[in-house]
PDB file of N, CA and C in Angstrom:
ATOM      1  N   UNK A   1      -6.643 131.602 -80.670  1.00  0.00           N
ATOM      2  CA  UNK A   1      -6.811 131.576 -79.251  1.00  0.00           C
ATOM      3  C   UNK A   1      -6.442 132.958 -78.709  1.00  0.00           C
ATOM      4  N   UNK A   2      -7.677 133.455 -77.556  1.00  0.00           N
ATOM      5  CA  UNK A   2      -7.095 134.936 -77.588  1.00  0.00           C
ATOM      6  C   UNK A   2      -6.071 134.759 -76.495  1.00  0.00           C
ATOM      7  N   UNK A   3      -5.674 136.242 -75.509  1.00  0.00           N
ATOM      8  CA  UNK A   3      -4.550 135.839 -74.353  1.00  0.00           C
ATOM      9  C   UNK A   3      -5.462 135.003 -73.254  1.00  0.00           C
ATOM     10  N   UNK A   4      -6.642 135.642 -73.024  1.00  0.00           N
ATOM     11  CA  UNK A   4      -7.236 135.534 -71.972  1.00  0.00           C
ATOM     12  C   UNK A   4      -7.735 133.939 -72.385  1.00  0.00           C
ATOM     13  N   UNK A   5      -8.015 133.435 -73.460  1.00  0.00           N
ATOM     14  CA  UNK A   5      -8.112 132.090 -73.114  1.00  0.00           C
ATOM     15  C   UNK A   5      -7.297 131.000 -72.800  1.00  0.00           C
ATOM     16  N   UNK A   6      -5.367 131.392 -73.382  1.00  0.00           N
ATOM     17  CA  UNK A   6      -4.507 131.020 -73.447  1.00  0.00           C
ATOM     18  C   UNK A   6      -4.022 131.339 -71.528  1.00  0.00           C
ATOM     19  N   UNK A   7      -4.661 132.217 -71.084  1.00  0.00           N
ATOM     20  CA  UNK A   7      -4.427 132.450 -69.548  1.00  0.00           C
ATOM     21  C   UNK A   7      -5.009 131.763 -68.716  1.00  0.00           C
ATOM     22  N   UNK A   8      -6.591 131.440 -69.166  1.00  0.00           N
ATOM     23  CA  UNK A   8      -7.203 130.462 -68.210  1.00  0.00           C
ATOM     24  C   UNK A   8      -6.647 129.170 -68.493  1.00  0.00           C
ATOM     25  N   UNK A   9      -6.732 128.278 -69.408  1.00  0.00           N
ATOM     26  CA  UNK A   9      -5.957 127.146 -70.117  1.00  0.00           C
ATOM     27  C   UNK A   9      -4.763 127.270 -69.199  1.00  0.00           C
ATOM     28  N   UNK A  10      -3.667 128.169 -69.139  1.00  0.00           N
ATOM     29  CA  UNK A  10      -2.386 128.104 -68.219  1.00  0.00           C
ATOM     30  C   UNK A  10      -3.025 127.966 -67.260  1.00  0.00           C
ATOM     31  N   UNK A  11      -3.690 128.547 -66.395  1.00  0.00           N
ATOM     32  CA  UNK A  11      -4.331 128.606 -64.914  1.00  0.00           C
ATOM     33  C   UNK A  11      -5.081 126.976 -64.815  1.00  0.00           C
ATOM     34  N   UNK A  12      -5.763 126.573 -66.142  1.00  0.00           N
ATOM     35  CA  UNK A  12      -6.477 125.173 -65.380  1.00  0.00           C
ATOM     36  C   UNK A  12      -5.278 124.050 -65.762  1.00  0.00           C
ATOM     37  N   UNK A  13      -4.626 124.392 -66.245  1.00  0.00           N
ATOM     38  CA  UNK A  13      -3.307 123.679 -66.425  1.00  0.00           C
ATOM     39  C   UNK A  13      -2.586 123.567 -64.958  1.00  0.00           C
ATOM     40  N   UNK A  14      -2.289 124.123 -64.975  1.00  0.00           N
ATOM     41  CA  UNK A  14      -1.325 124.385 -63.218  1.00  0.00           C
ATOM     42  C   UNK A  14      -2.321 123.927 -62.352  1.00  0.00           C
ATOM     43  N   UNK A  15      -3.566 124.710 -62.265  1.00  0.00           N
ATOM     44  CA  UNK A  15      -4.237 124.139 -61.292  1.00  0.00           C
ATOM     45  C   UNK A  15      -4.567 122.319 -60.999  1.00  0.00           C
ATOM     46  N   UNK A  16      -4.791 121.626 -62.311  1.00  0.00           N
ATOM     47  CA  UNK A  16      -5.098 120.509 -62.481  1.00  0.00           C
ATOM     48  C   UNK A  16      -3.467 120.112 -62.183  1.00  0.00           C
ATOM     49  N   UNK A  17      -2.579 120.382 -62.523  1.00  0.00           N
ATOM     50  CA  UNK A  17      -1.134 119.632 -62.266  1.00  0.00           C
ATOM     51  C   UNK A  17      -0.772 119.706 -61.088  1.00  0.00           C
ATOM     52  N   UNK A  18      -1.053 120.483 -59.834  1.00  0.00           N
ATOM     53  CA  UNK A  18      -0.855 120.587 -58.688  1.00  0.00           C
ATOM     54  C   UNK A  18      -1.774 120.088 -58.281  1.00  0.00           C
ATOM     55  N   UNK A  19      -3.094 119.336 -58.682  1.00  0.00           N
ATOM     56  CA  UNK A  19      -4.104 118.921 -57.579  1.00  0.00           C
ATOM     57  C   UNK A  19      -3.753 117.039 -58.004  1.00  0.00           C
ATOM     58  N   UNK A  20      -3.115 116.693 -59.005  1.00  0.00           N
ATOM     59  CA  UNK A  20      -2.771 115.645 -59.316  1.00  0.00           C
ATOM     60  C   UNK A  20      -0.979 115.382 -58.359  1.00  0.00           C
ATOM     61  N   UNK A  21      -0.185 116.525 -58.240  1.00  0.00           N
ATOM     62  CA  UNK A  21       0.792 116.408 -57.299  1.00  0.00           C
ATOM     63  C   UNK A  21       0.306 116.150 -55.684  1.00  0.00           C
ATOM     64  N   UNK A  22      -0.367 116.744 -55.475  1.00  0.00           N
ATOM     65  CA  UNK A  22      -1.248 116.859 -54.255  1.00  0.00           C
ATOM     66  C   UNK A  22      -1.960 115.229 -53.854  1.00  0.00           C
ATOM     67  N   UNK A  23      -2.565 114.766 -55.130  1.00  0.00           N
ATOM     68  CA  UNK A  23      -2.779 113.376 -54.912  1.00  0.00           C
ATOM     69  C   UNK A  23      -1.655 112.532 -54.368  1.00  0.00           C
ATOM     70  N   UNK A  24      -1.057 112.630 -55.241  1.00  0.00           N
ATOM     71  CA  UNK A  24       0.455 111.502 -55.382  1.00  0.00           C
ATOM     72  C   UNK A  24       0.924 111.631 -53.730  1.00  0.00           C
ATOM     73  N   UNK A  25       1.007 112.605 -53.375  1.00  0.00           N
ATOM     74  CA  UNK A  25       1.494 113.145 -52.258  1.00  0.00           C
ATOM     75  C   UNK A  25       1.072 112.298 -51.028  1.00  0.00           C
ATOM     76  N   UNK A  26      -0.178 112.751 -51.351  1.00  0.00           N
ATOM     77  CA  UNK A  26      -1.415 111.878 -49.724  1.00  0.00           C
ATOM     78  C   UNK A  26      -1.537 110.619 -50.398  1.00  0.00           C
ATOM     79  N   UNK A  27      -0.622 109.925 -51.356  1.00  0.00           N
ATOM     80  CA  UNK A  27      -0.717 108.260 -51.600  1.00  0.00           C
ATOM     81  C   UNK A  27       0.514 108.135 -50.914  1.00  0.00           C
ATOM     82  N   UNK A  28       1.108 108.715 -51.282  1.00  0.00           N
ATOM     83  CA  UNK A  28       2.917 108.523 -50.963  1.00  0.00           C
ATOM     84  C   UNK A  28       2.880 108.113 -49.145  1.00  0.00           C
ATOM     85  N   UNK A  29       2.100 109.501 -48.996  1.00  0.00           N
ATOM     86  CA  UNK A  29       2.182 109.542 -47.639  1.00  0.00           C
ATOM     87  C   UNK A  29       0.890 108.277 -46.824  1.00  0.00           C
ATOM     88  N   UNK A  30       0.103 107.828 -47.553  1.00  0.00           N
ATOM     89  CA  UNK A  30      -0.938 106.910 -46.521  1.00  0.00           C
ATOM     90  C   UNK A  30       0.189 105.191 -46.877  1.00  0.00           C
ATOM     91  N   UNK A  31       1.035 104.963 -48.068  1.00  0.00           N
ATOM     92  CA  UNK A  31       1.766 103.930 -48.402  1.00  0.00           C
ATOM     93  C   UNK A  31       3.192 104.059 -47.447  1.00  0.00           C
ATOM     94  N   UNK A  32       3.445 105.249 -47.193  1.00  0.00           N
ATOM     95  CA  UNK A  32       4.473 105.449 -45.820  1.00  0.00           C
ATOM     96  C   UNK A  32       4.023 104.821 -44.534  1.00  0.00           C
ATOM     97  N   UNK A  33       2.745 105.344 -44.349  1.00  0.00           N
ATOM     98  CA  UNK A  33       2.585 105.109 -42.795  1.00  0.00           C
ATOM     99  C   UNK A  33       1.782 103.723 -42.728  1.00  0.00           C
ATOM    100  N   UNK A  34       1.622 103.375 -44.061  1.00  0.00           N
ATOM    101  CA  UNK A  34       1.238 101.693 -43.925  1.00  0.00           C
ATOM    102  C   UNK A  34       2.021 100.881 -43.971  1.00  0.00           C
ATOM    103  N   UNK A  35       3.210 100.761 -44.888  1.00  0.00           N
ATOM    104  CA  UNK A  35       4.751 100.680 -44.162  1.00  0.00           C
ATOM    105  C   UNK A  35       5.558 100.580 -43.111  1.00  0.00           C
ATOM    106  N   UNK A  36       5.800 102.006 -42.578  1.00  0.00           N
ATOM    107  CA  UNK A  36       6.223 102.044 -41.353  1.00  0.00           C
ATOM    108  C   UNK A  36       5.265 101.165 -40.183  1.00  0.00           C
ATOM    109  N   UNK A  37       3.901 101.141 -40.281  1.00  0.00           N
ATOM    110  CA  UNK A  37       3.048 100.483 -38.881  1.00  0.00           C
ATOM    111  C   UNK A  37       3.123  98.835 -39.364  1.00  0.00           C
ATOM    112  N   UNK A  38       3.398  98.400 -40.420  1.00  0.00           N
ATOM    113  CA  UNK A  38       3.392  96.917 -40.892  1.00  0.00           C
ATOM    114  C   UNK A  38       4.938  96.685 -40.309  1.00  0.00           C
ATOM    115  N   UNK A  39       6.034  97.760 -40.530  1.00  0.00           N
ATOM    116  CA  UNK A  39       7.846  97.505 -39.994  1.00  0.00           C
ATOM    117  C   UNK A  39       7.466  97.109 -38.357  1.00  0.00           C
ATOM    118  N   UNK A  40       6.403  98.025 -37.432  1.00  0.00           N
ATOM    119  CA  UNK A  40       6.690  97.830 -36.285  1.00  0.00           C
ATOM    120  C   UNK A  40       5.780  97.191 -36.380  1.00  0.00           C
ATOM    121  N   UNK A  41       4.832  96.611 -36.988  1.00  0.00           N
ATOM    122  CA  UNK A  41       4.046  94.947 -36.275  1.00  0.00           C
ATOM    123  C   UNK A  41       5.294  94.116 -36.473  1.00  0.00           C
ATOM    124  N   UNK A  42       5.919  93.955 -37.086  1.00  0.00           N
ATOM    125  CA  UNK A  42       6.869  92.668 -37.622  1.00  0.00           C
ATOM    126  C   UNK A  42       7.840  92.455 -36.752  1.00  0.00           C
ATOM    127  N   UNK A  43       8.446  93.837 -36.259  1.00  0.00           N
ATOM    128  CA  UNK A  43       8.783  93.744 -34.987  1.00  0.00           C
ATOM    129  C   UNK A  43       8.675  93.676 -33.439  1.00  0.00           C
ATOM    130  N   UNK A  44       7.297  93.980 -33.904  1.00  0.00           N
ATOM    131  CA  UNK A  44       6.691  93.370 -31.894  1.00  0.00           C
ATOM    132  C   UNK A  44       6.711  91.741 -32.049  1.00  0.00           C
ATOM    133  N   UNK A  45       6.102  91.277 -33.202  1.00  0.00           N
ATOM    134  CA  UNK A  45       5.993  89.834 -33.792  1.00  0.00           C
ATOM    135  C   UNK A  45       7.066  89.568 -33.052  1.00  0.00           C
ATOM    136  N   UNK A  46       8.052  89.920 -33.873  1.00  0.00           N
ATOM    137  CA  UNK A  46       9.579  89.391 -33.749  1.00  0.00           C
ATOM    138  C   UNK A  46      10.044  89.430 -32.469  1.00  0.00           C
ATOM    139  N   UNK A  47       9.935  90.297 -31.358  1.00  0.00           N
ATOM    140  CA  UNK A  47      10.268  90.093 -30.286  1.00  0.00           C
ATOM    141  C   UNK A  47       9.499  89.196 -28.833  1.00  0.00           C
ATOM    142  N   UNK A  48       8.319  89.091 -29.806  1.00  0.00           N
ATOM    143  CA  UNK A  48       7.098  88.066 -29.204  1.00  0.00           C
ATOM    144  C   UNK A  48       7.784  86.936 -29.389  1.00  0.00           C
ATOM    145  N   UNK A  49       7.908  86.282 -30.336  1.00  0.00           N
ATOM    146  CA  UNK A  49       8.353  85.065 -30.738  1.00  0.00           C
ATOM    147  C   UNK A  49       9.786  84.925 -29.782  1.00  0.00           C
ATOM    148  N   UNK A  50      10.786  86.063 -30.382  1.00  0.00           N
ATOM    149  CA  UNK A  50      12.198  85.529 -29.663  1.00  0.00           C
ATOM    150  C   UNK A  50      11.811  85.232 -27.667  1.00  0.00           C
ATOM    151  N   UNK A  51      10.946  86.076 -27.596  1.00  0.00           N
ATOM    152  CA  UNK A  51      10.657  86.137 -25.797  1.00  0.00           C
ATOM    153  C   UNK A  51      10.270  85.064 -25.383  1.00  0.00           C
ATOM    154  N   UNK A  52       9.066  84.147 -26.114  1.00  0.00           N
ATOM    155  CA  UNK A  52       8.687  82.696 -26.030  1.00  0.00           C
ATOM    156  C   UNK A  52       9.275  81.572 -26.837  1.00  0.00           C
ATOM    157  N   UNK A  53      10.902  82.005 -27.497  1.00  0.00           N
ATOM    158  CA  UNK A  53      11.454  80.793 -27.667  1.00  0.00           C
ATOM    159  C   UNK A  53      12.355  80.888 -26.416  1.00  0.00           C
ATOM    160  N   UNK A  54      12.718  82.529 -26.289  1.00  0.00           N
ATOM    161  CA  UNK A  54      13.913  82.155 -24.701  1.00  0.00           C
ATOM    162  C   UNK A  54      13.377  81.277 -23.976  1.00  0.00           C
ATOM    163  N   UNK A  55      11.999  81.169 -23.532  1.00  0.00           N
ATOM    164  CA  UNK A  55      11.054  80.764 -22.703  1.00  0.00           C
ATOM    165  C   UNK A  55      11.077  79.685 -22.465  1.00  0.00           C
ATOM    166  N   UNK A  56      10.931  79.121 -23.861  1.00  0.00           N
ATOM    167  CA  UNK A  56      10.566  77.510 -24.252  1.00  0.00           C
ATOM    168  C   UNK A  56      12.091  76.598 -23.644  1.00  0.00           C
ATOM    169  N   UNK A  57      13.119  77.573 -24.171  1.00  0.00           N
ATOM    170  CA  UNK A  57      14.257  76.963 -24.128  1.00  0.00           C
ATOM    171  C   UNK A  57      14.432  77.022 -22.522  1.00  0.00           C
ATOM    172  N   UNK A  58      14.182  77.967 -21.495  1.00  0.00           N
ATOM    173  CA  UNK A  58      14.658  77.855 -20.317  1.00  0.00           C
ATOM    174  C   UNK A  58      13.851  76.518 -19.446  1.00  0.00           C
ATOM    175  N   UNK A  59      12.579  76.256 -19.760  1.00  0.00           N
ATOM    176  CA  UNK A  59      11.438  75.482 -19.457  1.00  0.00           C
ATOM    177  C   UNK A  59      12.391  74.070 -19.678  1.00  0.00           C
ATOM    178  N   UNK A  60      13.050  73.857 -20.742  1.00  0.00           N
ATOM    179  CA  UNK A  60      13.573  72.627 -21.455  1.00  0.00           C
ATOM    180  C   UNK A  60      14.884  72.108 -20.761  1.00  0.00           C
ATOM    181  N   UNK A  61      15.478  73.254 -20.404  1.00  0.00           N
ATOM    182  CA  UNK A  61      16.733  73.067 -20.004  1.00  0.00           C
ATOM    183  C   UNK A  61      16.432  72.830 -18.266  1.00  0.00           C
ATOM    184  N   UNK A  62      15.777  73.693 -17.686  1.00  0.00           N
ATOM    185  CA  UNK A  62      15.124  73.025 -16.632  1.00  0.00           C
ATOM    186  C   UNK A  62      14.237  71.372 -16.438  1.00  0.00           C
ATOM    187  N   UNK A  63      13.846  71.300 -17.289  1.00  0.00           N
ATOM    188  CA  UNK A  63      13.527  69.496 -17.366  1.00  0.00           C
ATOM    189  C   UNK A  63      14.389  68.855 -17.427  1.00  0.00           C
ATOM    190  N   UNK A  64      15.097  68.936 -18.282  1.00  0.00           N
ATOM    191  CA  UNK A  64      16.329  68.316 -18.185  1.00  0.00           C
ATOM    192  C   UNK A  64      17.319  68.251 -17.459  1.00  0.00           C
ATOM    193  N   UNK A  65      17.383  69.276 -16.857  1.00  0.00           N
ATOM    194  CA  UNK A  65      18.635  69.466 -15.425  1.00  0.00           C
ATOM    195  C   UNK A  65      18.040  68.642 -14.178  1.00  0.00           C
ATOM    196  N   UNK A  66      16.428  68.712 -14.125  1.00  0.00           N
ATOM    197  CA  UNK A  66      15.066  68.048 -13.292  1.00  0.00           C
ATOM    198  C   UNK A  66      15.675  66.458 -13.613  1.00  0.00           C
ATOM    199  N   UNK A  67      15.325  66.310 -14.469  1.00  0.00           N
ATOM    200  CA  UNK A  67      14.971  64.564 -14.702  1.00  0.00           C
ATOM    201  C   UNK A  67      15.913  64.207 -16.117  1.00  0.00           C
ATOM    202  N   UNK A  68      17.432  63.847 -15.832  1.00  0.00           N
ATOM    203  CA  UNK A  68      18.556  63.767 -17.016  1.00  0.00           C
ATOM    204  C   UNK A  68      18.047  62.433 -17.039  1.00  0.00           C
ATOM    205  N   UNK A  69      17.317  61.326 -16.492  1.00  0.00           N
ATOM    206  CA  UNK A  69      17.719  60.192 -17.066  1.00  0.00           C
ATOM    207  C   UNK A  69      16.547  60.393 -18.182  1.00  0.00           C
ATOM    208  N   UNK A  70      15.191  60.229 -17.587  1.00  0.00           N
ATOM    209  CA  UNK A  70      14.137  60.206 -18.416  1.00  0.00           C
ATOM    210  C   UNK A  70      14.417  61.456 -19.808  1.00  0.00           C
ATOM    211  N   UNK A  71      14.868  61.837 -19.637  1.00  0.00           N
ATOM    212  CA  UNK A  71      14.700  63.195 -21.020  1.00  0.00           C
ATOM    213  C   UNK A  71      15.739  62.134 -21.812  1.00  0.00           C
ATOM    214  N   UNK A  72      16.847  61.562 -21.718  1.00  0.00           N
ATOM    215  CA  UNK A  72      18.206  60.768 -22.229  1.00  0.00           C
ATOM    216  C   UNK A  72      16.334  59.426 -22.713  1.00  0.00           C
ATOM    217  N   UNK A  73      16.263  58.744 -22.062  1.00  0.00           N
ATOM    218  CA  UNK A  73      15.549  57.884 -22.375  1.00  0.00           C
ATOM    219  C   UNK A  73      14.348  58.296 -23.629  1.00  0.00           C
ATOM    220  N   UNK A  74      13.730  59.458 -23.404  1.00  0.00           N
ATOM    221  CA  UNK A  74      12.424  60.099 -24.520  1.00  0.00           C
ATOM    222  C   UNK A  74      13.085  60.365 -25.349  1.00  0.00           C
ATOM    223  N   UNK A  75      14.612  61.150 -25.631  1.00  0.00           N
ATOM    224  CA  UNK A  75      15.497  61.198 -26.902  1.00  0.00           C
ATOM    225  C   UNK A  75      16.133  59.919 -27.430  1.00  0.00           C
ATOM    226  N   UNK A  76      16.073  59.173 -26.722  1.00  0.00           N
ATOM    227  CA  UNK A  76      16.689  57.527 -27.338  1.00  0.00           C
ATOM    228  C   UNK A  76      15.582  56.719 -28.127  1.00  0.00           C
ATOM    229  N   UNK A  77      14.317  56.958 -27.125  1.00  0.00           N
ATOM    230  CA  UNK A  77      12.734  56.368 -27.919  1.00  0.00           C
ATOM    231  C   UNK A  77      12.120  57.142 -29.208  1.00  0.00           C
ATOM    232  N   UNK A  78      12.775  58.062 -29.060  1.00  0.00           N
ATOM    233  CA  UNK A  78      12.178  58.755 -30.114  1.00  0.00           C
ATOM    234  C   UNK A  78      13.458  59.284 -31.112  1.00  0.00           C
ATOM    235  N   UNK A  79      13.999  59.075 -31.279  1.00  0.00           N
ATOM    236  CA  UNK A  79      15.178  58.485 -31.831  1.00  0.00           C
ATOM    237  C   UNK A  79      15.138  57.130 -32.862  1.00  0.00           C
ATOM    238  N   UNK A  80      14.716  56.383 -31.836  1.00  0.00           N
ATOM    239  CA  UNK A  80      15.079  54.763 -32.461  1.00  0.00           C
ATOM    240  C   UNK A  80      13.233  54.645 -33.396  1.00  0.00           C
ATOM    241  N   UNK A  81      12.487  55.428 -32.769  1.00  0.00           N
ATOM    242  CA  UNK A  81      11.108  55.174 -33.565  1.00  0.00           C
ATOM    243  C   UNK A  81      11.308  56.265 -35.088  1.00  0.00           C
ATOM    244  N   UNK A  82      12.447  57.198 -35.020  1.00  0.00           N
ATOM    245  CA  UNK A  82      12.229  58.450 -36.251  1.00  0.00           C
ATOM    246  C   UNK A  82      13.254  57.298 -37.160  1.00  0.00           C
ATOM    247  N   UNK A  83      14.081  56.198 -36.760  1.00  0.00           N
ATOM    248  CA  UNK A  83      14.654  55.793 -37.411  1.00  0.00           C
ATOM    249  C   UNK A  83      14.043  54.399 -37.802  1.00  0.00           C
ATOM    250  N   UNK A  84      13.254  54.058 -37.288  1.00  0.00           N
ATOM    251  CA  UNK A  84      12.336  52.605 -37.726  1.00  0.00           C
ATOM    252  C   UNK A  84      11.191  53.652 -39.062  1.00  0.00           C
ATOM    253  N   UNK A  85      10.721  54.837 -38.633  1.00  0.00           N
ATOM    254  CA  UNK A  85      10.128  55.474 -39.725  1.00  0.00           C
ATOM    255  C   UNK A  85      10.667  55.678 -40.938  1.00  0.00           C
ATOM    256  N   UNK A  86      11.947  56.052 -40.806  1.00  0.00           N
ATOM    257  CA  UNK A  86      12.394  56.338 -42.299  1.00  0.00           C
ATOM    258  C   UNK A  86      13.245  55.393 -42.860  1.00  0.00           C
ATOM    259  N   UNK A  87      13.549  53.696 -42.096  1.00  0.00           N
ATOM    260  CA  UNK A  87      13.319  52.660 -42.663  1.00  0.00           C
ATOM    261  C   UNK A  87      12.142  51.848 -43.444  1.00  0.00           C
ATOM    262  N   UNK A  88      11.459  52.526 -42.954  1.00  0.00           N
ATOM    263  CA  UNK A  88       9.893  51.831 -43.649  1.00  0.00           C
ATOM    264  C   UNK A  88       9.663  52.300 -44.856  1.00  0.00           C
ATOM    265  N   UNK A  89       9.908  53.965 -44.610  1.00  0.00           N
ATOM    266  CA  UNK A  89       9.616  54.824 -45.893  1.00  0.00           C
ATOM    267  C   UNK A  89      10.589  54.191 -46.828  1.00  0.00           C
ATOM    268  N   UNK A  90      11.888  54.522 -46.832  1.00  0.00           N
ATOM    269  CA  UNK A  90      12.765  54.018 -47.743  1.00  0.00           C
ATOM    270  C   UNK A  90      12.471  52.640 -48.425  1.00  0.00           C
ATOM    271  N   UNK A  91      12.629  51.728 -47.146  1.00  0.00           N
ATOM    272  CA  UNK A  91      12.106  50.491 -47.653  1.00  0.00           C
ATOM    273  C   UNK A  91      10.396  49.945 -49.156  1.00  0.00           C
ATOM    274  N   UNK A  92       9.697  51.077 -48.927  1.00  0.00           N
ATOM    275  CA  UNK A  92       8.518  51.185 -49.498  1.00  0.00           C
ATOM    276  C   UNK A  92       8.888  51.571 -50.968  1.00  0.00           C
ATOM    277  N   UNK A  93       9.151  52.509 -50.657  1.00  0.00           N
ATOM    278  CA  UNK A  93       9.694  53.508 -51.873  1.00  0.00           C
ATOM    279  C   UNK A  93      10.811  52.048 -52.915  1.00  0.00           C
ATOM    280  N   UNK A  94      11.449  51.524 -52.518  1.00  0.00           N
ATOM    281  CA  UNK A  94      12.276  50.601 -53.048  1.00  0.00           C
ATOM    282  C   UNK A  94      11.634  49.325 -53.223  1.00  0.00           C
ATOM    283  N   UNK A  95      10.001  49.405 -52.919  1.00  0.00           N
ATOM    284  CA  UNK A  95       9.689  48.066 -53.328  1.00  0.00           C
ATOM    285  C   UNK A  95       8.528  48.542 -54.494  1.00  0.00           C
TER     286      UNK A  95
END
């Protein structure tokens, strides 16, 4: 091998090893910023959700402050029907 071929060989050496660093690089970097924009969907999510459970809950607690007997009465009916349900089930299951 003379120098000059042993020089280009170094040169397409380096060259090819820096255009393969160069890859890695703009992966690194498009798997960053797909990352980071998936962190802040999860967190708008997340503050969507907490904003319409405050919501739900203020709506609830207002019905109930509205009309204490009837809400006491829909938790007693539905109550005594979740417990006739999982008498039946049980009961089934044991026959």
């Amino acid at each position: 091998m003379t120098t000059a071929n042993a020089s280009s060989f170094g040169e397409q050496l380096r060259s090819n090893f820096t255009g393969a660093v160069d890859k890695a690089k703009e992966i690194s970097e498009g798997i960053r910023d797909h990352v980071d924009s998936s962190y802040r969907a999860i967190g708008r999510g997340i503050k969507e959700v907490k904003a319409g459970t405050e919501d739900a809950v203020r709506k609830t607690r207002h019905a109930i402050k509205e009309r204490p007997l009837t809400t006491a009465a829909t938790v007693g009916i539905a109550g005594f029907a979740l417990g006739l349900l999982a008498g039946w089930v049980i009961a089934k299951r044991r026959s």
